[in-house]
Protein backbone atom coordinates (compact mmCIF):
# COMPACT_ATOMS: atom_id res chain seq x y z
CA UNK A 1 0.00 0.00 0.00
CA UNK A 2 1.30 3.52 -0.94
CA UNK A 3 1.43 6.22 1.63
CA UNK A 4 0.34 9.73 0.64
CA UNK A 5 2.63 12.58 0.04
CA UNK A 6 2.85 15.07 3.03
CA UNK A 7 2.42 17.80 0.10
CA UNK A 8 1.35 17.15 -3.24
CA UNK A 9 1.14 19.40 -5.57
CA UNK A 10 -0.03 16.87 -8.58
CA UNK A 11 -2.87 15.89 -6.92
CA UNK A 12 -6.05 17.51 -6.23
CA UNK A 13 -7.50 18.67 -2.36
CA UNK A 14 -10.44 16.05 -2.29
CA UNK A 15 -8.98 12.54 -2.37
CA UNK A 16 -9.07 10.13 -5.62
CA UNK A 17 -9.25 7.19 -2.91
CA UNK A 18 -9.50 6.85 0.90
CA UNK A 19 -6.43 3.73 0.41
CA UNK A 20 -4.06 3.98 -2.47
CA UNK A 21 -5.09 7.14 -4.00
CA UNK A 22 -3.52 10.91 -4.39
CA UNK A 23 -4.43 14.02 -2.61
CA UNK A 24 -2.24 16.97 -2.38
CA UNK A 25 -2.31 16.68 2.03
CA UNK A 26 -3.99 19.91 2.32
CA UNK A 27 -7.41 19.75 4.16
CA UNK A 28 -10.37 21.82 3.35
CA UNK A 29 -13.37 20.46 5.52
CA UNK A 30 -15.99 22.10 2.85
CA UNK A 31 -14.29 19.64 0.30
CA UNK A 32 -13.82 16.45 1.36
CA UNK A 33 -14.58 13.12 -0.61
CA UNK A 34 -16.71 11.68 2.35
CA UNK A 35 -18.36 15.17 3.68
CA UNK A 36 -19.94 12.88 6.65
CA UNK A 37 -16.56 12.33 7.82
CA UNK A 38 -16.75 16.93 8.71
CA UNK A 39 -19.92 15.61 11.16
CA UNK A 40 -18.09 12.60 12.63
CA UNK A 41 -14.67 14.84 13.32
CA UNK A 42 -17.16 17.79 15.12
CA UNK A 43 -18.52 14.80 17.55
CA UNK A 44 -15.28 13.62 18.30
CA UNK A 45 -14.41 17.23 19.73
CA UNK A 46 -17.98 17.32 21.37
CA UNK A 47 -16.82 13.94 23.55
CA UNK A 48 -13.99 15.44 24.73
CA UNK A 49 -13.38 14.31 28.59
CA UNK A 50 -10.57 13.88 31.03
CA UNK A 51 -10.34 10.78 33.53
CA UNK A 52 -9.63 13.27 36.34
CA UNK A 53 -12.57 14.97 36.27
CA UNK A 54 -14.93 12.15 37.78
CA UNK A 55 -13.90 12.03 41.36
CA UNK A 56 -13.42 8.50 42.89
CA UNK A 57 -13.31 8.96 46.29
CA UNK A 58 -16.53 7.17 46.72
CA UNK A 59 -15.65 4.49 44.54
CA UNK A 60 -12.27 3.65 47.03
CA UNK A 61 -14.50 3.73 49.73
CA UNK A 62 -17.15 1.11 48.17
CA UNK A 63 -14.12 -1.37 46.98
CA UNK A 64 -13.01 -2.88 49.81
CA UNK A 65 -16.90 -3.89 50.56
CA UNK A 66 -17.29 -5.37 47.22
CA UNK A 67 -17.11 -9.65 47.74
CA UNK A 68 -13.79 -11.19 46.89
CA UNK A 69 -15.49 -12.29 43.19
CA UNK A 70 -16.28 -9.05 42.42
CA UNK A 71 -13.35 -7.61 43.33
CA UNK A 72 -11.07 -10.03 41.52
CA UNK A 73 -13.18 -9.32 38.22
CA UNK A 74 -12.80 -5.68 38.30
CA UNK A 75 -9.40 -6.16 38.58
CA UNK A 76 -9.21 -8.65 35.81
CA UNK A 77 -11.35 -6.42 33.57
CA UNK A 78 -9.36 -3.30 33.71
CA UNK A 79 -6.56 -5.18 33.05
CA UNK A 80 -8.27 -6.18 29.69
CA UNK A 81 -9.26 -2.89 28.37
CA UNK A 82 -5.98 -0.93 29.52
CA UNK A 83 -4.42 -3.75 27.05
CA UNK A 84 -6.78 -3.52 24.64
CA UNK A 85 -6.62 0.42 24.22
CA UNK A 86 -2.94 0.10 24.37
CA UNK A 87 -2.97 -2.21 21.14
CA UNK A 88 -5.86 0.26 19.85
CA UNK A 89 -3.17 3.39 20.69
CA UNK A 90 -0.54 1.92 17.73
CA UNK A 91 -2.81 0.15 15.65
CA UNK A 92 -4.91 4.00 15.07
CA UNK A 93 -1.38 5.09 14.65
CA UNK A 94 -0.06 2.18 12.06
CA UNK A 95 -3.92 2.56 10.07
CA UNK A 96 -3.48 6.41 9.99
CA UNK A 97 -0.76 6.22 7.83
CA UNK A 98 -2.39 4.52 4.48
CA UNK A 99 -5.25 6.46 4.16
CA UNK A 100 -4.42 8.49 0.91
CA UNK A 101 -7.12 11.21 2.44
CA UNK A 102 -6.44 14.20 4.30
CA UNK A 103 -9.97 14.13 6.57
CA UNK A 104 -9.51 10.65 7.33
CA UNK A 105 -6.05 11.28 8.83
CA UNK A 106 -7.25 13.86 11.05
CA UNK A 107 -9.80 11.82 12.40
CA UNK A 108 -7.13 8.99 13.06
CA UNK A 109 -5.16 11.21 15.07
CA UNK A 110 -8.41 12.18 17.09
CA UNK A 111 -9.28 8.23 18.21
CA UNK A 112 -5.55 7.97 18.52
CA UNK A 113 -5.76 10.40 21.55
CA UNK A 114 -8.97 9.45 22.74
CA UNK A 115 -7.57 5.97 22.79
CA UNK A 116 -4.54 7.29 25.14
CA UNK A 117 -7.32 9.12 27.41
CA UNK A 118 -9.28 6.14 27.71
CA UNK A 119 -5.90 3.63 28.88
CA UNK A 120 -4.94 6.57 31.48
CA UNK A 121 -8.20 6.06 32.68
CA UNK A 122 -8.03 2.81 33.79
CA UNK A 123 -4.60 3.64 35.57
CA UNK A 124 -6.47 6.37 36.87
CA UNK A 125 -9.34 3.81 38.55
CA UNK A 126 -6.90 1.39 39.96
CA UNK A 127 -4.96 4.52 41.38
CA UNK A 128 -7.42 5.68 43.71
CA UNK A 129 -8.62 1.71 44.64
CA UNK A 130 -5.70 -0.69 45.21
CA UNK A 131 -1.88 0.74 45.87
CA UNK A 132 1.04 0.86 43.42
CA UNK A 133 2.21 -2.35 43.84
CA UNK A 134 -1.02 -3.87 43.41
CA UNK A 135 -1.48 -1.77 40.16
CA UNK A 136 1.36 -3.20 38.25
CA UNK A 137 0.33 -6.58 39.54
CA UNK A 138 -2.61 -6.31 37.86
CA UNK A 139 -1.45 -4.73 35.04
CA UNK A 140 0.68 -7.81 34.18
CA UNK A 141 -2.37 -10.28 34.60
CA UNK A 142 -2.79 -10.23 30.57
CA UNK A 143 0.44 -12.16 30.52
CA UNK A 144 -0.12 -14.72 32.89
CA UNK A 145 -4.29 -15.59 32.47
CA UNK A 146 -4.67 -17.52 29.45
CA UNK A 147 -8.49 -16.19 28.98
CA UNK A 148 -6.87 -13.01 28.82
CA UNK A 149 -3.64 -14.40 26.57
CA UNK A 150 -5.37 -15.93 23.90
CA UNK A 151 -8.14 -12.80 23.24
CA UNK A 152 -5.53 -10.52 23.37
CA UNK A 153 -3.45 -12.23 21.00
CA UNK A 154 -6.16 -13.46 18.41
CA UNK A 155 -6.31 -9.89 17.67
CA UNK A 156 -2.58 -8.83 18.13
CA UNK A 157 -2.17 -11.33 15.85
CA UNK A 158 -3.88 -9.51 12.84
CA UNK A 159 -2.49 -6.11 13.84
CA UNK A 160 0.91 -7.27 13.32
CA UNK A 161 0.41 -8.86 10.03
CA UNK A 162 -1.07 -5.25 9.03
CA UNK A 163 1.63 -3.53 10.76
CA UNK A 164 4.35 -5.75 8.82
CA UNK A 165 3.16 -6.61 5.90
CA UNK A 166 0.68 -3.42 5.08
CA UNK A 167 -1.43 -4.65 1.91
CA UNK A 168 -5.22 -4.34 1.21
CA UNK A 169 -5.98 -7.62 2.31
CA UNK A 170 -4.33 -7.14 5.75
CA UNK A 171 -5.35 -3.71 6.13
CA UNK A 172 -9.11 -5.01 5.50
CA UNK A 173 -8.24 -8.13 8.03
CA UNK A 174 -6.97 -4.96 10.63
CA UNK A 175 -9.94 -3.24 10.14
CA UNK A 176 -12.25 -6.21 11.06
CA UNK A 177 -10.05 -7.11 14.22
CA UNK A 178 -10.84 -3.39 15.43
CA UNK A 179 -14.52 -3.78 15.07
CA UNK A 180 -14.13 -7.28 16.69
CA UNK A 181 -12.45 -5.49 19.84
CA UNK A 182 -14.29 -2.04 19.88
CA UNK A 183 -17.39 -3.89 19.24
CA UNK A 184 -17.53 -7.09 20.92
CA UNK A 185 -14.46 -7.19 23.39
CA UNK A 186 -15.05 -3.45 25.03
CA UNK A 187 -19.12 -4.25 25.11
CA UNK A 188 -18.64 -7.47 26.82
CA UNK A 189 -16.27 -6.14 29.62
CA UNK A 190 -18.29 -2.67 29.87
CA UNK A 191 -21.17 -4.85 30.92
CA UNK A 192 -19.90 -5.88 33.94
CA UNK A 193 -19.24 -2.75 35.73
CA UNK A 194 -22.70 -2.02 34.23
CA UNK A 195 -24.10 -4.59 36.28
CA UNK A 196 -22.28 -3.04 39.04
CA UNK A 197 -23.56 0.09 38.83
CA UNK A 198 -27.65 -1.26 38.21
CA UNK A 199 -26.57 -1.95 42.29
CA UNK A 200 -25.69 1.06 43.16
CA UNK A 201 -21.73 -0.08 43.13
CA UNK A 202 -18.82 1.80 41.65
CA UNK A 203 -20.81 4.53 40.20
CA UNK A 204 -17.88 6.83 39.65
CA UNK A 205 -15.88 4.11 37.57
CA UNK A 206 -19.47 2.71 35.35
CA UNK A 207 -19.58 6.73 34.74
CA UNK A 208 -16.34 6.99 33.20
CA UNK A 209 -16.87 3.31 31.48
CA UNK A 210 -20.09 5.21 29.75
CA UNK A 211 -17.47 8.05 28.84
CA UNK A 212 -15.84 5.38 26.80
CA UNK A 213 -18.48 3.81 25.37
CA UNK A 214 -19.66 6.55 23.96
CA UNK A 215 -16.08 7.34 22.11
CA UNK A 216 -16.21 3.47 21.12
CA UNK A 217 -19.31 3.94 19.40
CA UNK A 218 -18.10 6.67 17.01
CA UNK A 219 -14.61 4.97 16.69
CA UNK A 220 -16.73 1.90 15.66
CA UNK A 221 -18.89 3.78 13.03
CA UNK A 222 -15.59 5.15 11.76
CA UNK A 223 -13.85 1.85 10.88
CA UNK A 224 -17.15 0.06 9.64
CA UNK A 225 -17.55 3.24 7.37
CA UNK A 226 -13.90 2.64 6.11
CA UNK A 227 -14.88 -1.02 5.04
């Protein structure tokens, strides 16, 4: 797959092709080949949050009260999606790169950061619960749980055949994997601090899970309109 020219001066504004086509890397937002994309990029901004906003106190207080179960699966969840968003972080960055279309590229680089927000969020929950040492305990669980091993690597596996051998096929084979985790693997985990929260448990942390879910949803209508 070609990458597009930083500055073109051949090619034309609007993009011949979102993959493997020319545009001179200039943006104009009133001429774009997909002029849904100019909505999509002003909702992004709209969702902007911070993790350090929602306070937690409440949530540290409740944590220790939750049964040993629960508490082991909230641990075992975050450790999921902070591994998941990290993949997400360089795969945004690695997909970025082939569109041949100026608008697309910006929006990349918007779910790139929102990806980083979201992964310093979950640092930011297991901060104000469990202490430091505790946190990088759990933040090596992915290596050691196979549940956690093998879903993590069914899609790593995919992302790295993109990310080292970048063709159409692979790229459409990424691009499936992402909808796989932002659809399927985020939704699954979200529901259980969900079900927290329906009992009045970890509020604070189920409010900033909803934060995420609602960038998820835009990241996934991204991708599925790239396919």
């Amino acid at each position: 797959m070609q990458l597009q020219k930083i500055f073109n001066t051949e090619a034309p504004n609007q993009s011949t092709r979102i993959i493997d086509g020319e545009c001179s890397g200039i943006l104009n937002w009133n001429d774009i080949r997909m002029p849904h994309m100019y909505k999509l990029y002003k909702v992004l901004l709209l969702n902007h949050w911070i993790a350090d906003e929602i306070p937690m106190s409440k949530d540290a207080q409740q944590f220790p009260m939750l049964d040993a179960e629960e508490q082991r699966v909230f641990k075992i969840n975050i450790s999921l999606l902070a591994v998941l968003d990290s993949m997400q972080t360089m795969f945004v960055s690695d997909v970025k790169r082939y569109f041949t279309d100026s608008s697309l590229e910006a929006i990349s680089a918007i779910i790139g950061q929102q990806e980083v927000v979201h992964n310093q969020s979950y640092s930011y929950v297991l901060s104000s619960i469990v202490s430091e040492s505790e946190q990088k305990e759990i933040f090596e669980y992915w290596k050691k749980d196979p549940v956690l091993l093998e879903r993590n690597q069914f899609i790593s596996d995919i992302y790295q055949e993109f990310r080292d051998n970048p063709t159409r096929q692979t790229f459409f084979h990424a691009l499936v994997a992402d909808l796989i985790l932002e659809g399927i693997f985020f939704y699954s985990t979200f529901a259980f601090f969900y079900n927290l929260a329906r009992d009045q448990k970890m509020m604070a942390t189920s409010q900033m899970i909803s934060y995420i879910q609602r960038d998820e949803n835009q990241h996934c209508y991204f991708f599925a309109e790239k396919i």
